[in-house]
Structure formats: structure tokens, C-alpha cells
PDB file of N, CA and C in Angstrom:
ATOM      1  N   UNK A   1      11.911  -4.553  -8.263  1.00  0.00           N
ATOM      2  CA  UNK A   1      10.733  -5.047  -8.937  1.00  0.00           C
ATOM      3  C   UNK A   1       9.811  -5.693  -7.907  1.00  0.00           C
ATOM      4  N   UNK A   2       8.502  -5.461  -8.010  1.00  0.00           N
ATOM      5  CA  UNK A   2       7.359  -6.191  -7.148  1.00  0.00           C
ATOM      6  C   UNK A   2       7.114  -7.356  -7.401  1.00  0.00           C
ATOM      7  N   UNK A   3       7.039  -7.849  -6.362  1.00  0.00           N
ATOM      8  CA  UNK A   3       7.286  -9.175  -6.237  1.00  0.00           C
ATOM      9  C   UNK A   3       5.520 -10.022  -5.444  1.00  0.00           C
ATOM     10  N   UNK A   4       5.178 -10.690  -5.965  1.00  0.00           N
ATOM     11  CA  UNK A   4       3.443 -10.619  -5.215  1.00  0.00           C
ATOM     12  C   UNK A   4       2.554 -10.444  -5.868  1.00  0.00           C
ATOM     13  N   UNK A   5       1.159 -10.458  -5.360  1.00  0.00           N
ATOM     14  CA  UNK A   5      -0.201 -10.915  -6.273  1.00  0.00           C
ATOM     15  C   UNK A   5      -0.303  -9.375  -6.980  1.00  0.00           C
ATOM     16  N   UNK A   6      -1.179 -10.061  -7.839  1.00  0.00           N
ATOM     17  CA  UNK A   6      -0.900  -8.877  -8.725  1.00  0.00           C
ATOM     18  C   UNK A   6      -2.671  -8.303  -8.561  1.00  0.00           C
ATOM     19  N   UNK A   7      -3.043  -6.902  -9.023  1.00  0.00           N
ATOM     20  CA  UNK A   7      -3.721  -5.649  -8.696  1.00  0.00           C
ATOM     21  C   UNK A   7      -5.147  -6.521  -9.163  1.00  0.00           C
ATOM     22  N   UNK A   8      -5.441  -7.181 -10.130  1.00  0.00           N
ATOM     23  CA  UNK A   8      -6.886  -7.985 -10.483  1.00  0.00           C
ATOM     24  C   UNK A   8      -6.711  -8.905  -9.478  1.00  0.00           C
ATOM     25  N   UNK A   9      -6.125  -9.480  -8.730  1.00  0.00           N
ATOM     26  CA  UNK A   9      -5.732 -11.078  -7.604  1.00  0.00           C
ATOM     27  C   UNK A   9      -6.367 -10.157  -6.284  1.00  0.00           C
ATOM     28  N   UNK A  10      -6.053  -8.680  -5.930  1.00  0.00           N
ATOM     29  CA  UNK A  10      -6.032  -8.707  -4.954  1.00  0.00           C
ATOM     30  C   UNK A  10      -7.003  -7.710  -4.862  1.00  0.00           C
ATOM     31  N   UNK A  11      -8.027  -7.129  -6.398  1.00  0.00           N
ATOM     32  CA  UNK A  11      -9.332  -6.451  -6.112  1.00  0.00           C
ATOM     33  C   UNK A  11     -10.404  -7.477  -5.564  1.00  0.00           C
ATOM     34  N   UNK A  12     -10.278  -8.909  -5.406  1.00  0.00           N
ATOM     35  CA  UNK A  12     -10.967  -9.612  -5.746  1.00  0.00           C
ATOM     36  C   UNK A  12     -11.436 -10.484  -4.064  1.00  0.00           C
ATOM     37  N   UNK A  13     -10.469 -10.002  -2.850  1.00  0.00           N
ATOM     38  CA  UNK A  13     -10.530  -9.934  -1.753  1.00  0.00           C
ATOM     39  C   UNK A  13     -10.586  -8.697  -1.004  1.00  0.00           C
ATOM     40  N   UNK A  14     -10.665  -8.736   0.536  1.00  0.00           N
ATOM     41  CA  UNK A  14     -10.796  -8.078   0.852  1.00  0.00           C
ATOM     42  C   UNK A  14      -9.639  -7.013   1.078  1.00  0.00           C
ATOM     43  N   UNK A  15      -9.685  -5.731   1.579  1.00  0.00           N
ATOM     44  CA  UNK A  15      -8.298  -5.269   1.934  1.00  0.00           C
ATOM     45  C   UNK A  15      -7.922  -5.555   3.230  1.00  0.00           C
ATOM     46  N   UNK A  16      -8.081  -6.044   4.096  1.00  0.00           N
ATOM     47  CA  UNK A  16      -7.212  -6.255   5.344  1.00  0.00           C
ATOM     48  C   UNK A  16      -6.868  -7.893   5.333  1.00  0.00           C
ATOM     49  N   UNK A  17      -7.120  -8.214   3.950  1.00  0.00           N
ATOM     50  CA  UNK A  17      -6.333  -9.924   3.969  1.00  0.00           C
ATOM     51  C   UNK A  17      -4.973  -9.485   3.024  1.00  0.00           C
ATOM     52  N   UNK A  18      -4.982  -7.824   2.589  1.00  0.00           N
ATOM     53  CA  UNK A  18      -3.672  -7.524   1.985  1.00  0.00           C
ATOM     54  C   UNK A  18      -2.255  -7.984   2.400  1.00  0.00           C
ATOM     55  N   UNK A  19      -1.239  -8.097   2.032  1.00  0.00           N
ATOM     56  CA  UNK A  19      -0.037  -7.887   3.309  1.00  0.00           C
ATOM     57  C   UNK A  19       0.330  -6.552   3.080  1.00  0.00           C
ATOM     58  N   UNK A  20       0.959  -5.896   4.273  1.00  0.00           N
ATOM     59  CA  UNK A  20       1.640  -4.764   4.490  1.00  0.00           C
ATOM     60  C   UNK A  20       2.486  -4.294   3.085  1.00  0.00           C
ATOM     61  N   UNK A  21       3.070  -5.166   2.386  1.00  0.00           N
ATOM     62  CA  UNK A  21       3.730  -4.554   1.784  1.00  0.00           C
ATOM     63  C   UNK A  21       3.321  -4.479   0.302  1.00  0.00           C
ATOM     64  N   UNK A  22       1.914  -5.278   0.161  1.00  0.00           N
ATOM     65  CA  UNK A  22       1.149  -4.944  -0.895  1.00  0.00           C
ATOM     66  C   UNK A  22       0.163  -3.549  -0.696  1.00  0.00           C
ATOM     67  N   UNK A  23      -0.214  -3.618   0.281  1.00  0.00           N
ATOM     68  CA  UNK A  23      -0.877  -2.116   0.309  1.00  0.00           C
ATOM     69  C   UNK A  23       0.396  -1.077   0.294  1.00  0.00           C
ATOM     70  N   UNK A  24       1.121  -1.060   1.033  1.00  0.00           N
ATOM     71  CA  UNK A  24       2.124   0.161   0.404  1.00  0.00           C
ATOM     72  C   UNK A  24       3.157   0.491  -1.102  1.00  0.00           C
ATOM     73  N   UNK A  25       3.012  -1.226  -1.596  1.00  0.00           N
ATOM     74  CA  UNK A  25       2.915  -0.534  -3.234  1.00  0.00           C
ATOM     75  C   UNK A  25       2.047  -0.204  -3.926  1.00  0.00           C
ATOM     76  N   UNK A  26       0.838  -0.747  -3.635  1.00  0.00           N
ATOM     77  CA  UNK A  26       0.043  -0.544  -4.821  1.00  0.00           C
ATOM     78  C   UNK A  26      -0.963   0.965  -4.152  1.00  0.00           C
ATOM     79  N   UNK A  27      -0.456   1.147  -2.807  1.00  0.00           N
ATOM     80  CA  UNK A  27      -0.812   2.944  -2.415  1.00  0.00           C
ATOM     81  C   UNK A  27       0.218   3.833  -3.220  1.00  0.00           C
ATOM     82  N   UNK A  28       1.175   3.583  -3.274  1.00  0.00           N
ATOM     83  CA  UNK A  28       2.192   4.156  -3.622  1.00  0.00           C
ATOM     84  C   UNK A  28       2.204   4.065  -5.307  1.00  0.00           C
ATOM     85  N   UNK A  29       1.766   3.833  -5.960  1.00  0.00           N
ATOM     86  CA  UNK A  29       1.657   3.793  -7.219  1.00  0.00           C
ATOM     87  C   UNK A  29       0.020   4.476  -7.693  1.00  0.00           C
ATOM     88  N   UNK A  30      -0.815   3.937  -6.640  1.00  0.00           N
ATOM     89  CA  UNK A  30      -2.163   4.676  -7.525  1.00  0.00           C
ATOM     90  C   UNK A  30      -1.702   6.614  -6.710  1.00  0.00           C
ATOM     91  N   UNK A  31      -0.721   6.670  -5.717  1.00  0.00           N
ATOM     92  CA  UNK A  31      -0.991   8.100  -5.443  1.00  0.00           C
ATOM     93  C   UNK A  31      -0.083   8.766  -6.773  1.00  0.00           C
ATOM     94  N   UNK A  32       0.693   8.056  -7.454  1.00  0.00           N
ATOM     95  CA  UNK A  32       1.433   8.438  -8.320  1.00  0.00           C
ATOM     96  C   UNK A  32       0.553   8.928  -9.433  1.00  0.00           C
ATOM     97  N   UNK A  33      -0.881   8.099  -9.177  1.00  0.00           N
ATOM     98  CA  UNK A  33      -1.552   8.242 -10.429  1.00  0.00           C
ATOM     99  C   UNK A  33      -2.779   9.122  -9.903  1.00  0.00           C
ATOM    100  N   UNK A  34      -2.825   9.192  -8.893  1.00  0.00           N
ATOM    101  CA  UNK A  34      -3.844  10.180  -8.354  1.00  0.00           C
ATOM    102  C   UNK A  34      -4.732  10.983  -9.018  1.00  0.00           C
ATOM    103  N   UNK A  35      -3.739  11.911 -10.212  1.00  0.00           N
ATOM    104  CA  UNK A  35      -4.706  12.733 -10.975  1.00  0.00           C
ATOM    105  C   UNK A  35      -5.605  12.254 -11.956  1.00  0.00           C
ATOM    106  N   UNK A  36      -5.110  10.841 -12.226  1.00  0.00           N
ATOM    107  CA  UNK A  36      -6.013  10.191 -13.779  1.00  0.00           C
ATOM    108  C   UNK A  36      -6.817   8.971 -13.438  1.00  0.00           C
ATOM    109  N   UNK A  37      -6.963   8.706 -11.609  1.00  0.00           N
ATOM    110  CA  UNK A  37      -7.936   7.904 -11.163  1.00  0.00           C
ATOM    111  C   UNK A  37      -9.397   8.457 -11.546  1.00  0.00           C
ATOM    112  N   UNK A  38     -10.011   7.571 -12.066  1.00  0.00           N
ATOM    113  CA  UNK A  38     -11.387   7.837 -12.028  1.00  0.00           C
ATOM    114  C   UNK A  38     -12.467   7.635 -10.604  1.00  0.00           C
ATOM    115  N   UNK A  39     -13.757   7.553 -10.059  1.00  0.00           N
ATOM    116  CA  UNK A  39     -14.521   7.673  -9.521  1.00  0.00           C
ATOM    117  C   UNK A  39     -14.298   6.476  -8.534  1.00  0.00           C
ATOM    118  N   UNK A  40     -13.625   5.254  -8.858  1.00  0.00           N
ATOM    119  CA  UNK A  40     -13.648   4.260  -8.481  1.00  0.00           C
ATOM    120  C   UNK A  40     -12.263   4.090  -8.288  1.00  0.00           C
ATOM    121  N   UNK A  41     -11.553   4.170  -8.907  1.00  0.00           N
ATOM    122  CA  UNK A  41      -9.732   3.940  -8.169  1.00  0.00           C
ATOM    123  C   UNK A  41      -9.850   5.056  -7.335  1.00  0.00           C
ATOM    124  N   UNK A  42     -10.108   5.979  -7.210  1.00  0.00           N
ATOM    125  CA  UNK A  42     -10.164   7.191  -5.882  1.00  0.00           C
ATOM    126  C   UNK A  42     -10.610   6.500  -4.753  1.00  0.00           C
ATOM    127  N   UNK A  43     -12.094   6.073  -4.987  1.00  0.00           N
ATOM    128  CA  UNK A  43     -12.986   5.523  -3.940  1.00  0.00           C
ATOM    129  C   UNK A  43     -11.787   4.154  -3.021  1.00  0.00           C
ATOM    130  N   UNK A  44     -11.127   2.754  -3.941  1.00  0.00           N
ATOM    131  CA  UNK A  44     -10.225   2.215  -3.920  1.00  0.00           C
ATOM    132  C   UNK A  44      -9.316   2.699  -2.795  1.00  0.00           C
ATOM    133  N   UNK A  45      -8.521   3.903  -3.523  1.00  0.00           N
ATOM    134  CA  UNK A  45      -7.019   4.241  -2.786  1.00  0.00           C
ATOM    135  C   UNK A  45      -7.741   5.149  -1.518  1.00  0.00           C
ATOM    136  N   UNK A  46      -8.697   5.464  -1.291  1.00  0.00           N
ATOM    137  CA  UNK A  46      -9.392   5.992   0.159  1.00  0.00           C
ATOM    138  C   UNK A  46      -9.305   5.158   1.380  1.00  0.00           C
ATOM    139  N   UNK A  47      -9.966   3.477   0.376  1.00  0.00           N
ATOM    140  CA  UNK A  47     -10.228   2.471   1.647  1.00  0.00           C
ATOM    141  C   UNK A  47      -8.725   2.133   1.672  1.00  0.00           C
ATOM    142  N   UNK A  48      -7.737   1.941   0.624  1.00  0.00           N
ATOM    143  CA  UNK A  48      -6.000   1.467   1.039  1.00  0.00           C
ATOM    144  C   UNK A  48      -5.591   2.883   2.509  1.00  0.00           C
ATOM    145  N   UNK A  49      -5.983   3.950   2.196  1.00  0.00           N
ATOM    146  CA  UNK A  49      -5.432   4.535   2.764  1.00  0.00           C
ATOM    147  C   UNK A  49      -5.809   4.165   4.217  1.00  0.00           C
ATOM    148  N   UNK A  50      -7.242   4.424   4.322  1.00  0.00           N
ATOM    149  CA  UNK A  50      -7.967   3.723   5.733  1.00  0.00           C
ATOM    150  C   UNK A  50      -7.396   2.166   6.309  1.00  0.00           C
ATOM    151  N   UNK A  51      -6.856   1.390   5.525  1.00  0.00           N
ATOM    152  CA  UNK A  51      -6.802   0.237   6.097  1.00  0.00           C
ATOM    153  C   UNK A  51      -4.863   0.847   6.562  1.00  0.00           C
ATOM    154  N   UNK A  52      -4.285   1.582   5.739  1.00  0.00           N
ATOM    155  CA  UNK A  52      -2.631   1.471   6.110  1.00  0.00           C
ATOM    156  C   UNK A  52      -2.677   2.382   7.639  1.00  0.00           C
ATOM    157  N   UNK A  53      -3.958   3.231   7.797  1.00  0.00           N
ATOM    158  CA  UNK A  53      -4.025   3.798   9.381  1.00  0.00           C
ATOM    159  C   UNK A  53      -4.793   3.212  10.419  1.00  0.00           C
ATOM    160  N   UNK A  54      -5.343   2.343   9.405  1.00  0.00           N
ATOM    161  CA  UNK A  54      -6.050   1.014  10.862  1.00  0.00           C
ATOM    162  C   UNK A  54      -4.665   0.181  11.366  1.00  0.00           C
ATOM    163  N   UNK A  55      -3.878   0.080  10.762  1.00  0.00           N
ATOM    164  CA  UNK A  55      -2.927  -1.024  11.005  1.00  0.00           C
ATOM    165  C   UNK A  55      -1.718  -0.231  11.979  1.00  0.00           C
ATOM    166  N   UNK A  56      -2.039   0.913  12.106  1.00  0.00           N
ATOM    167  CA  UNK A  56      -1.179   1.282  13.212  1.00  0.00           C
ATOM    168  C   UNK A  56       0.139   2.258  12.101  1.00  0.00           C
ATOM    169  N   UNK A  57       1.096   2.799  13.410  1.00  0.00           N
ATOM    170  CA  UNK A  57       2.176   3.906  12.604  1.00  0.00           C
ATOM    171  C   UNK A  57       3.402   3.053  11.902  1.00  0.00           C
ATOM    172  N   UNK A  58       3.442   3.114  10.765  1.00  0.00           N
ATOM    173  CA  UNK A  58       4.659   2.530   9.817  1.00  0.00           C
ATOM    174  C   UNK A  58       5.787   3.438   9.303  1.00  0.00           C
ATOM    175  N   UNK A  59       6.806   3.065   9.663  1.00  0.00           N
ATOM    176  CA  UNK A  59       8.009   3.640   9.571  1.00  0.00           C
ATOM    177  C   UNK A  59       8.281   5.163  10.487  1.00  0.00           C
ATOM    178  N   UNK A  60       7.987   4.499  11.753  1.00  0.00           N
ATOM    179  CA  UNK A  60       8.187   5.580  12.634  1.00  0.00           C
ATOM    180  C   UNK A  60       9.935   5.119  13.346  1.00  0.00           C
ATOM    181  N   UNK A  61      10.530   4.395  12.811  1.00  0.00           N
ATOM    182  CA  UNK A  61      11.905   4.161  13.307  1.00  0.00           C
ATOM    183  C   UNK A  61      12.752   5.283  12.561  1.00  0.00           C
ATOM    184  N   UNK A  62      14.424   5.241  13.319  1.00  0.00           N
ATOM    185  CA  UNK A  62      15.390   6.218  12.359  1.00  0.00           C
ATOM    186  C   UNK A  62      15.855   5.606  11.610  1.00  0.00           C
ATOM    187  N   UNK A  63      15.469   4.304  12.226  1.00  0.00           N
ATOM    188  CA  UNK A  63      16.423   3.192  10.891  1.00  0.00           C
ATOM    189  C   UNK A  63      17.987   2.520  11.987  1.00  0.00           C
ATOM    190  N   UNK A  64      18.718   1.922  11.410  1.00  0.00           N
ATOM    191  CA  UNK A  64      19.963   1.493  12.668  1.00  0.00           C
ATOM    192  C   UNK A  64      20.593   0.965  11.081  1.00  0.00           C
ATOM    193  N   UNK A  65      21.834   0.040  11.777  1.00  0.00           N
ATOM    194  CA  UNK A  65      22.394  -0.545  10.931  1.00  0.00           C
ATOM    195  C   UNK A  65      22.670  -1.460  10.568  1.00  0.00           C
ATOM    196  N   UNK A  66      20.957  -2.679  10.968  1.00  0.00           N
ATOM    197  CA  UNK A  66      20.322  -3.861  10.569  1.00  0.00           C
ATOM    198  C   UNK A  66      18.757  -3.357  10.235  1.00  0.00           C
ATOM    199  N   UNK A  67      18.632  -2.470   9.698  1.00  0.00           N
ATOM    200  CA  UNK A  67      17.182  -2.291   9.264  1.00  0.00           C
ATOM    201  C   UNK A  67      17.646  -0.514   8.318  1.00  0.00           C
ATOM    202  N   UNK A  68      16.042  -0.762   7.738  1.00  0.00           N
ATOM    203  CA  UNK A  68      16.003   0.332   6.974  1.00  0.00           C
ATOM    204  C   UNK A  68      14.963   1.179   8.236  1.00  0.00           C
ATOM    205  N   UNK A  69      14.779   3.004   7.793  1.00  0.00           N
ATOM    206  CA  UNK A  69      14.090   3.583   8.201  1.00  0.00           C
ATOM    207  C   UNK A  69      12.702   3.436   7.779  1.00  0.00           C
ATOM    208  N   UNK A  70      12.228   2.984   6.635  1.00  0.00           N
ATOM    209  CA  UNK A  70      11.344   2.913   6.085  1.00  0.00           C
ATOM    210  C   UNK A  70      11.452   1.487   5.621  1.00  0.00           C
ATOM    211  N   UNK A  71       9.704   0.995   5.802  1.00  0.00           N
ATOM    212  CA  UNK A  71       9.546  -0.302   4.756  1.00  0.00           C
ATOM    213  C   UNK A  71       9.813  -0.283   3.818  1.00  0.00           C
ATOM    214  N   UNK A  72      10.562  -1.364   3.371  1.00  0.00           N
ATOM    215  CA  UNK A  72      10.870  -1.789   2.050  1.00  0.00           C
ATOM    216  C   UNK A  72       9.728  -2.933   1.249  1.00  0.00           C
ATOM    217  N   UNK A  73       8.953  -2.190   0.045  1.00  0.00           N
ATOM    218  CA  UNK A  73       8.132  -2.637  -0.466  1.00  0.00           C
ATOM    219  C   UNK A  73       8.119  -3.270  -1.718  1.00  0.00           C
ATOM    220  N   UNK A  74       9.128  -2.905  -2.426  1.00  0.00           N
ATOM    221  CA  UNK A  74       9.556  -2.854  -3.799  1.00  0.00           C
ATOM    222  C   UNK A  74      10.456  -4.722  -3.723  1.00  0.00           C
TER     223      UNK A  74
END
């Protein structure tokens, strides 16, 4: 379960005051919804996407056996 500000808290700033692991849920949920975004959650999940490749490559590890391969967002 997500844990953190919630989707009206955090339209209401900017996106690079996001944390990392709020932009990769709430990317990860509007791509889920991708097809039934309107004009403006599209426009939205464009700039999430732009800010998660300004911030450099995420989850480029294999992972070991004190970490995951991938961020854990959830």
C-alpha cells in the first residue's frame, strides 16, 4: 500500500519537489490508465515522465542480496 502525499497534495507543487518514489507510483498507475487519460492527465504523465529522465537512470542494478533490482515504490 502507498504510503505518502496523496495525487490533489502533490498537483499543487511542482514536479521536481516530488520524491522519487512518488513519481514512480503515481507514473506507474496513470500508465495503467493511459487509455482513459484525458487531454490533461496525458499532458501531466508527459512532464512525470520528463522529470523521472531528468533525474538520471533508475534501476539499472541486478539487484544483490541487500537490495532489490528495482525501486521499491509501493
Amino acid at each position: 500500500m502507498y504510503i505518502g502525499r496523496d495525487f490533489p497534495q502533490l498537483t499543487m507543487i511542482s514536479l521536481d519537489e516530488w520524491d522519487l518514489n512518488e513519481l514512480l507510483f503515481y507514473h506507474h498507475a496513470m500508465s495503467q490508465l493511459a487509455a482513459y487519460l484525458n487531454a490533461e492527465g496525458a499532458s501531466l504523465h508527459a512532464k512525470m515522465i520528463q522529470e523521472l529522465e531528468s533525474r538520471g537512470p533508475i534501476g539499472d542494478d541486478s539487484g544483490g542480496w541487500d537490495h532489490s533490482s528495482t525501486p521499491i515504490y509501493d
